[in-house]
Protein backbone atom coordinates (compact mmCIF):
# COMPACT_ATOMS: atom_id res chain seq x y z
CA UNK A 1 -18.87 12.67 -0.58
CA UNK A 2 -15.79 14.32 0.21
CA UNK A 3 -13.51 15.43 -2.38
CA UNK A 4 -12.61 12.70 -4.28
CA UNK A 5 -9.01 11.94 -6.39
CA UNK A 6 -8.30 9.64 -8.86
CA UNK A 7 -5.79 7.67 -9.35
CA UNK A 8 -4.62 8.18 -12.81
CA UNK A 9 -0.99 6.46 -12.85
CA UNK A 10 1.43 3.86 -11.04
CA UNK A 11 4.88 3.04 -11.02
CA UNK A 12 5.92 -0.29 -9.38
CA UNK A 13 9.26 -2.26 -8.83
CA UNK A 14 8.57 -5.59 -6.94
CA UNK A 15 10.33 -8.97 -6.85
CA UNK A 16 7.64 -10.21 -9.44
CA UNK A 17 8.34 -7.65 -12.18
CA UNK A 18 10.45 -4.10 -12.28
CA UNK A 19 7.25 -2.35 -13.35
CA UNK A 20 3.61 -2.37 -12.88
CA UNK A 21 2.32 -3.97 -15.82
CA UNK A 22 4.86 -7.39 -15.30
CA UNK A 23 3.94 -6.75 -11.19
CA UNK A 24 0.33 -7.14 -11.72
CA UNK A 25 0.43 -9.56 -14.76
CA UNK A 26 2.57 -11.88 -11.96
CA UNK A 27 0.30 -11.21 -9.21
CA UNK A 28 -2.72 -12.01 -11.23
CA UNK A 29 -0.95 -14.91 -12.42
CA UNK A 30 -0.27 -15.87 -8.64
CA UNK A 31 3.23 -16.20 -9.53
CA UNK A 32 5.66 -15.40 -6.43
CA UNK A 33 9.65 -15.23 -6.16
CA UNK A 34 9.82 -16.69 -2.74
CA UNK A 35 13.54 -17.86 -2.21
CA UNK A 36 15.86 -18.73 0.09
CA UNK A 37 17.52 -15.39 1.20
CA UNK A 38 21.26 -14.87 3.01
CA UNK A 39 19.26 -14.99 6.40
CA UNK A 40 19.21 -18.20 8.31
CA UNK A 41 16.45 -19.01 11.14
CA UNK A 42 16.83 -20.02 14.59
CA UNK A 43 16.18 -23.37 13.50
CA UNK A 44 19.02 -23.14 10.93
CA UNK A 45 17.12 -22.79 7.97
CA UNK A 46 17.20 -20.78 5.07
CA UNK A 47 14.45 -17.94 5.45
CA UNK A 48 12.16 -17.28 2.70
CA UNK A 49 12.21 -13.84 0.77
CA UNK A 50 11.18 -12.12 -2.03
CA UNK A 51 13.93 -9.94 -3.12
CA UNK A 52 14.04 -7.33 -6.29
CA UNK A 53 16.48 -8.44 -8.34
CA UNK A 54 18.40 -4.99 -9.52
CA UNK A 55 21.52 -4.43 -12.13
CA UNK A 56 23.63 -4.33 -9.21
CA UNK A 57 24.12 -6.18 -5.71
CA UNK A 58 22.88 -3.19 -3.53
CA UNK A 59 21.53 -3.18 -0.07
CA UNK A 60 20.28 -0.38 2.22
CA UNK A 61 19.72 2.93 1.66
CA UNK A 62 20.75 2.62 -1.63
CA UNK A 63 18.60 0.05 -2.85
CA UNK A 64 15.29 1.76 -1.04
CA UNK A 65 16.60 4.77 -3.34
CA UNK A 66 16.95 3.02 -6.62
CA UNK A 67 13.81 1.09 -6.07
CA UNK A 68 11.86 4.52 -6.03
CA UNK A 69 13.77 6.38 -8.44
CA UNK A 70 12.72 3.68 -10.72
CA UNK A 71 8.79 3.90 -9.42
CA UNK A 72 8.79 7.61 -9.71
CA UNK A 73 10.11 7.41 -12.93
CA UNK A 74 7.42 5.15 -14.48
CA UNK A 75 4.84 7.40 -13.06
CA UNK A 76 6.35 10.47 -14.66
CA UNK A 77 7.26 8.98 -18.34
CA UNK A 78 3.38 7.54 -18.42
CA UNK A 79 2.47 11.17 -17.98
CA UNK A 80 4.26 14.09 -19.98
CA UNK A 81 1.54 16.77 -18.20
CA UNK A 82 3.14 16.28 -15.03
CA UNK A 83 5.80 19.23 -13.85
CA UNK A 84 7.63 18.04 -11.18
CA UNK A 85 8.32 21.82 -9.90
CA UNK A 86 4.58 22.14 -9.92
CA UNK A 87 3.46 18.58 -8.42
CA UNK A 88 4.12 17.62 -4.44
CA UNK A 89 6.05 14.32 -3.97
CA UNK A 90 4.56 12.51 -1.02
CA UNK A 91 7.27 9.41 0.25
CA UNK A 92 5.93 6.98 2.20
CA UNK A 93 7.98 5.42 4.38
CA UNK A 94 8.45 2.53 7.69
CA UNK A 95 7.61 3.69 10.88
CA UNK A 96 10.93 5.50 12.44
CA UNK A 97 10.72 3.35 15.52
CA UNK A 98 10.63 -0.32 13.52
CA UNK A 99 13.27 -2.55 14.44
CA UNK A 100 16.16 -2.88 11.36
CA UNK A 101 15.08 0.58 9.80
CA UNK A 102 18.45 1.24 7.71
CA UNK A 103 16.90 4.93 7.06
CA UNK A 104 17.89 7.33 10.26
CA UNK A 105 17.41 10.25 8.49
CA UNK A 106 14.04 10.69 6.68
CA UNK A 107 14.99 14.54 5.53
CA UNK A 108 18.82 13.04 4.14
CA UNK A 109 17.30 10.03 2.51
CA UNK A 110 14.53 12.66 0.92
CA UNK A 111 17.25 14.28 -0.74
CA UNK A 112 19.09 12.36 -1.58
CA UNK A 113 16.41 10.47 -4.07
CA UNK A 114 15.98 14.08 -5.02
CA UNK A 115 19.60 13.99 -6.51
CA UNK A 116 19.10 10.14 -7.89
CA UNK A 117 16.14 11.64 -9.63
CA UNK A 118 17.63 15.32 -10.61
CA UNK A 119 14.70 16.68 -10.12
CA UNK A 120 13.20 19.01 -8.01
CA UNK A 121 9.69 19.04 -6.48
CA UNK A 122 6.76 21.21 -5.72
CA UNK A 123 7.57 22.82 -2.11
CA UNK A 124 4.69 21.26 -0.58
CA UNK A 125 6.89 17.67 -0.58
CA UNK A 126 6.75 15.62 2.54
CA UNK A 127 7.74 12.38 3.90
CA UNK A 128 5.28 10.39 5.49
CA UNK A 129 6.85 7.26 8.08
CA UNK A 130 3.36 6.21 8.30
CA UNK A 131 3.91 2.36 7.73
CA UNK A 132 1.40 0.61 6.02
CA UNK A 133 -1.54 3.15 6.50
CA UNK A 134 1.15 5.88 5.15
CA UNK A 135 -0.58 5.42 1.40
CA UNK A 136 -3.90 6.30 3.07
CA UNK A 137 -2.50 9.40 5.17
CA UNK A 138 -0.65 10.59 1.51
CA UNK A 139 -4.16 10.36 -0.25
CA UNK A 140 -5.71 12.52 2.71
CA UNK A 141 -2.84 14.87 2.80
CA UNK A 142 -3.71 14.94 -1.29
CA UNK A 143 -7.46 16.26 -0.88
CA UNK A 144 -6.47 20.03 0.64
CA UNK A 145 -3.01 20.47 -1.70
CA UNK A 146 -5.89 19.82 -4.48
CA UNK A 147 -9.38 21.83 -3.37
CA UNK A 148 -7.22 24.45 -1.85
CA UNK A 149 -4.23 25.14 -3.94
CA UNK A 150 -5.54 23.98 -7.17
CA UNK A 151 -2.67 21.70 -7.83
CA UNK A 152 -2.81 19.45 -10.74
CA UNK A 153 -1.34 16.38 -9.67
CA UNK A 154 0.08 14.94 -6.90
CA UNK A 155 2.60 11.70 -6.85
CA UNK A 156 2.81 9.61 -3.71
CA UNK A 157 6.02 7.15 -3.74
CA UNK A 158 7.00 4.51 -0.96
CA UNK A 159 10.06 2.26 -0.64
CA UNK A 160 10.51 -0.07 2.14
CA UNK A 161 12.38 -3.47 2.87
CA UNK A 162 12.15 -6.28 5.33
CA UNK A 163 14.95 -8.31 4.05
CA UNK A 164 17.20 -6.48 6.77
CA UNK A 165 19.16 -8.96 9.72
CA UNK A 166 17.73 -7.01 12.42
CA UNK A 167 13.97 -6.60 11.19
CA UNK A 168 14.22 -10.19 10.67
CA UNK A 169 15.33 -11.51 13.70
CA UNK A 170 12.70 -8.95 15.96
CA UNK A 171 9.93 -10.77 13.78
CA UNK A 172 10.91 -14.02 14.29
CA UNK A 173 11.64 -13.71 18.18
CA UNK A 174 7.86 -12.12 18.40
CA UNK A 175 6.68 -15.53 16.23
CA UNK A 176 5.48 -12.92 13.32
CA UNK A 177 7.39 -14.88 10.73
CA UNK A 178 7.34 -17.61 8.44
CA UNK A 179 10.39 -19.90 9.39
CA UNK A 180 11.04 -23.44 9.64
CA UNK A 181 9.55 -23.39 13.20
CA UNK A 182 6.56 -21.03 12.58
CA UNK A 183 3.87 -21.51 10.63
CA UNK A 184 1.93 -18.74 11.99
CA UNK A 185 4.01 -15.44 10.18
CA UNK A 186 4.64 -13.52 6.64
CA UNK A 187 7.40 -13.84 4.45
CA UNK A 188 9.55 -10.76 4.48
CA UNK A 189 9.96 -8.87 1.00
CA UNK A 190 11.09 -5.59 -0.50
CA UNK A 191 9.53 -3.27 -2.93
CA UNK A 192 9.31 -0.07 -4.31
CA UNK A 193 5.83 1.43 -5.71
CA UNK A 194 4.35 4.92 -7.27
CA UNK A 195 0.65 6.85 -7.50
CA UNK A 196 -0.45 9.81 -9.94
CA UNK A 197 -2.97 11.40 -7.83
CA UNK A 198 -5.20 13.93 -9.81
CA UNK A 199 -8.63 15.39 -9.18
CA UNK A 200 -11.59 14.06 -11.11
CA UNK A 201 -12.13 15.17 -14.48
CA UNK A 202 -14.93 14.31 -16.69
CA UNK A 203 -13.90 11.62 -18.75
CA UNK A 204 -15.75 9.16 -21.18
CA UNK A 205 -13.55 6.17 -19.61
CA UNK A 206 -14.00 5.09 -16.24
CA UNK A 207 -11.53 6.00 -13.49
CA UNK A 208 -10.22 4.83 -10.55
CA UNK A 209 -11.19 7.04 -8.06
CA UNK A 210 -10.84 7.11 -4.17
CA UNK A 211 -14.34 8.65 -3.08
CA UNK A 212 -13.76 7.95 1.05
CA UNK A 213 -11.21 7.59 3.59
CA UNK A 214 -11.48 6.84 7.19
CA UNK A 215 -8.66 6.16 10.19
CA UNK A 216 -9.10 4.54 14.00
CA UNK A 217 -6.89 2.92 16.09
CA UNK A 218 -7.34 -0.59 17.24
CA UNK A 219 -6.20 -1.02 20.89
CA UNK A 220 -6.02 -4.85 21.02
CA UNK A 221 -3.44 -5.03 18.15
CA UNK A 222 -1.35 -7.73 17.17
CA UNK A 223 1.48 -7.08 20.68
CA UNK A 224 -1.61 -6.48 22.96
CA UNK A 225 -2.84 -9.35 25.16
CA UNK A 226 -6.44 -7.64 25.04
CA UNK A 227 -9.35 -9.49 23.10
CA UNK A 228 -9.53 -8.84 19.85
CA UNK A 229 -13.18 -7.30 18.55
CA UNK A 230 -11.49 -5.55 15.52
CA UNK A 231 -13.28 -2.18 17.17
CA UNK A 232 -10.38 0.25 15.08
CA UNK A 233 -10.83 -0.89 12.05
CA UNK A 234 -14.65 -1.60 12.26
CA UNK A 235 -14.73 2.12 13.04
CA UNK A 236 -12.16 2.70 10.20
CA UNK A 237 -14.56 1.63 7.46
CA UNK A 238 -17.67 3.06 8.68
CA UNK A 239 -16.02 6.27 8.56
CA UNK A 240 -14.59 5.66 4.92
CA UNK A 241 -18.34 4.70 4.30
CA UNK A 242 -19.47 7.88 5.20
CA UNK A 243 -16.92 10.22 3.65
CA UNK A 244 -17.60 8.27 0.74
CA UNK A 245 -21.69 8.52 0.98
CA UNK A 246 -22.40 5.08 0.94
CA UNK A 247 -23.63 2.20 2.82
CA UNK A 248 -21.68 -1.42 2.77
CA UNK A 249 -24.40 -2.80 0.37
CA UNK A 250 -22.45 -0.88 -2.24
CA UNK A 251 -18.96 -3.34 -2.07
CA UNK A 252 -18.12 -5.62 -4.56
CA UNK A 253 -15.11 -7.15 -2.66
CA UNK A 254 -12.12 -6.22 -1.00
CA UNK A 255 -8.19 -6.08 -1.14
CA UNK A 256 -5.84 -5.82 2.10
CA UNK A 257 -2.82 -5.49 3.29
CA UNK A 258 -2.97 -9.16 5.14
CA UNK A 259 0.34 -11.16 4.25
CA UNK A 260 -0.26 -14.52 5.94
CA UNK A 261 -0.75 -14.06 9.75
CA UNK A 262 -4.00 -15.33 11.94
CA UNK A 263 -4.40 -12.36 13.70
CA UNK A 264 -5.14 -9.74 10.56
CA UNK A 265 -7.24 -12.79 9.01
CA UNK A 266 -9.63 -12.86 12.06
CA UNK A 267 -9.06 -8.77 12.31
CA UNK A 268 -10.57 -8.54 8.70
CA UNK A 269 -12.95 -10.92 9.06
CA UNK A 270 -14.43 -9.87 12.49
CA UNK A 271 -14.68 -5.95 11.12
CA UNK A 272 -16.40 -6.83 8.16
CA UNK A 273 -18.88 -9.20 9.79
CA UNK A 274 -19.79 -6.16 12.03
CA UNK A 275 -20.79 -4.01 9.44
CA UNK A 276 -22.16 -6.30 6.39
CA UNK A 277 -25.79 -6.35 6.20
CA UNK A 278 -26.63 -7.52 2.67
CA UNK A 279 -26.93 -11.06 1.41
CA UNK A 280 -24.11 -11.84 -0.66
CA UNK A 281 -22.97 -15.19 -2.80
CA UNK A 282 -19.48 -14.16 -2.37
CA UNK A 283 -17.37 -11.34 -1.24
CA UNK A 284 -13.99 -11.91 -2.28
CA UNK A 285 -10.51 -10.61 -0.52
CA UNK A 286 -6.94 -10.13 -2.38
CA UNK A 287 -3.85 -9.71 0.03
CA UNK A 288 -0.94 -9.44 -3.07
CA UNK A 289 1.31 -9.55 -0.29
CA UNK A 290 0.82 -13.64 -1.60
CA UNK A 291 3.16 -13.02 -4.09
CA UNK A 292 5.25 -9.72 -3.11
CA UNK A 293 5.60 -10.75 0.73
CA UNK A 294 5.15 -8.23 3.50
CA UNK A 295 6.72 -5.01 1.75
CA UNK A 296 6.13 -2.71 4.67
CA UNK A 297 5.37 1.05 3.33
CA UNK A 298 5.09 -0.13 -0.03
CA UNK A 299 2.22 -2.42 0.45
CA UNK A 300 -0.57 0.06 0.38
CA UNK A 301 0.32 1.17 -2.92
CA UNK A 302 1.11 -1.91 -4.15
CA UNK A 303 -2.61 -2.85 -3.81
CA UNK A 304 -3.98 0.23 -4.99
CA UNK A 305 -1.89 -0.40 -8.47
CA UNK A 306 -2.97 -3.86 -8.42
CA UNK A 307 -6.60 -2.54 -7.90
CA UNK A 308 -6.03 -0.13 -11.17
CA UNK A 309 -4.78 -2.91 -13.29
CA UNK A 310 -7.08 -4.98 -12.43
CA UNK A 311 -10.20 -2.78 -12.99
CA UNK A 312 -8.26 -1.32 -16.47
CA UNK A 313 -8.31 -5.00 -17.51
CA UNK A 314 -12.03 -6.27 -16.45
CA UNK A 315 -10.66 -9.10 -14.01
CA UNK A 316 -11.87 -6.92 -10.67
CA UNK A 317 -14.23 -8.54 -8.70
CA UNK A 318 -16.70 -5.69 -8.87
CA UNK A 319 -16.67 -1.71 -9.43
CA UNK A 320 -17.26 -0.34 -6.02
CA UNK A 321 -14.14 -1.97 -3.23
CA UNK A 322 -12.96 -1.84 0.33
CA UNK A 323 -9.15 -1.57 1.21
CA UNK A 324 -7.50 -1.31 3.85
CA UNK A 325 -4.92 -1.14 6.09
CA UNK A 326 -3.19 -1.78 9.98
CA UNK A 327 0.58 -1.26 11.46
CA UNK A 328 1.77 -3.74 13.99
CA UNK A 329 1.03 -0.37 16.97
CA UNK A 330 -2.97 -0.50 16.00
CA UNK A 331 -3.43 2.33 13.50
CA UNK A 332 -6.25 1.15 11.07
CA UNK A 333 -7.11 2.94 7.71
CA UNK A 334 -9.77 2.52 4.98
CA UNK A 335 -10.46 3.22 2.00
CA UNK A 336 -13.28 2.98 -0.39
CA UNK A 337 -12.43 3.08 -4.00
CA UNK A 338 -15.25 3.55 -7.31
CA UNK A 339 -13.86 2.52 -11.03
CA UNK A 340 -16.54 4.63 -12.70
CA UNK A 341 -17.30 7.36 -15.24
CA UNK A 342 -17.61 11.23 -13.97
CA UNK A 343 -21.55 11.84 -13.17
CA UNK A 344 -22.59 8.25 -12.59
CA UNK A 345 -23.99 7.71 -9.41
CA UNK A 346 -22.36 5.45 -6.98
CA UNK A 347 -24.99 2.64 -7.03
């Protein structure tokens, strides 16, 4: 196994709750806030949303800030041992060439939650446009600041919206979204979400830890006219498999980022089917993207603090679980994630 990290605290403001615990009570719950936004549809409906309702009416860059100032600030109040000058802050955010991106400058917008926060991070701080997989690249980005510089913790942060007039109408004119006139799409949300990284510690109570990680690229992604075999992310899990030194026999179930179109429902399904060799009665999959919408950056970690709660509270579907993650250009990520104590073996 390669160096593992667990995941040891989460900060979360969604359009189900402004925290984790009332996020992941909702999403257990299956309770969505799916509304009629300000956006209308080609057909000249109202289109569906799932917006965070804040103190005040703000859009943009200034709501993506808020939304993780408030994240980041759950992590670090659950936590006194964390020193922000000692402890990298990894921000996840869109991919800088999405349609509707209100952030155009990723070093500015850094910053400037720096001085929403007043706080000042380790040096080693990064952003990460990564999309979707961005959580995955943070938690590989984690291993080396960890082995190698002995840090103590690391926090990785993402903010991201869809609720934006131009992201909006590119989804709809490429049939991606759920309007009156397509039933095929997601429903476009906002969200703002928080990890304490650490490196595993013996401990009497279990943890959450992530023991692999693997990445691939999927040519026939969802804008490609070529056949879909799910080859990237089939090749995506078996390397998480082996970083994490075990076979597929070893899953419980498994949690995505899938928020309501065909295409990653066959994608998931294909992969897995191309890989499972064990007889199982069930094999379960979560996408909380049924209750957040399609959160962009933030979805990743949304899951993973979904995934925490979840196993915390004994309503997890089994110990040993498969997530993972694609962006609209192909790039695939997994991850394989134990709740155990220190010293027991994987099996």
């Amino acid at each position: 196994m390669s160096f593992p990290l667990a995941i040891t605290g989460t900060g979360l403001v969604t359009g189900v709750g402004l925290d984790a615990p009332a996020s992941c009570a909702a999403i257990r719950c299956v309770i969505d806030n799916f509304q009629e936004t300000r956006f209308m549809d080609q057909g000249g409906e109202w289109i569906m949303g799932c917006e965070v309702p804040l103190e005040q009416p703000w859009r943009g860059k200034t709501k993506l800030i808020k939304m993780a100032a408030a994240a980041i600030r759950e992590c670090l109040s659950g936590n006194p041992l964390i020193n922000p000058a000692e402890t990298p802050l990894l921000l996840c955010l869109s991919e800088r060439d999405r349609k509707g991106r209100v952030i155009d400058d990723d070093n500015q917008f850094f910053h400037d939650l720096l001085v929403e926060l007043q706080l000042e991070f380790h040096e080693k701080s990064l952003v990460i446009a990564g999309g979707h997989v961005g959580v995955a690249l943070a938690l590989r980005h984690a291993r080396p600041l960890m082995q190698e510089l002995k840090l103590k913790h690391v926090l990785i942060a993402a903010t991201d919206s869809l609720l934006v007039a131009q992201s909006l109408a590119h989804y709809e004119e490429h049939e991606r979204l759920l309007t009156s006139q397509n039933s095929n799409g997601f429903i476009p949300g906002e969200a703002a979400a928080a990890l304490v990284v650490e490196p595993v510690y013996a401990n009497r109570e279990p943890q959450l830890i992530c023991a692999g990680l693997g990445f691939s690229v999927e040519k026939a992604h969802i804008y490609s006219e070529e056949p879909l075999r799910a080859d990237g992310l089939t090749a995506a899990i078996k390397e998480s498999l082996s970083d994490a030194g075990c076979n597929e026999s070893i899953l419980d179930f498994k949690i995505t980022d899938i928020s309501g179109e065909h295409y990653y429902f066959k994608e998931a399904s294909l992969a897995f089917s191309r890989i499972d060799r064990t007889k199982r009665k069930e094999f379960d999959i979560w996408h909380p993207a049924d209750c957040v919408g399609e959160v962009g950056a933030s979805l990743g970690i949304v899951m993973l603090a979904v995934l925490k709660s979840a196993s915390e509270k004994g309503y997890s579907k089994g110990h040993h679980v498969l997530a993972h993650l694609g962006n609209d250009d192909g790039k695939r990520s997994s991850m394989i994630f134990f709740w155990k104590k220190v010293g027991e073996e994987n099996g």
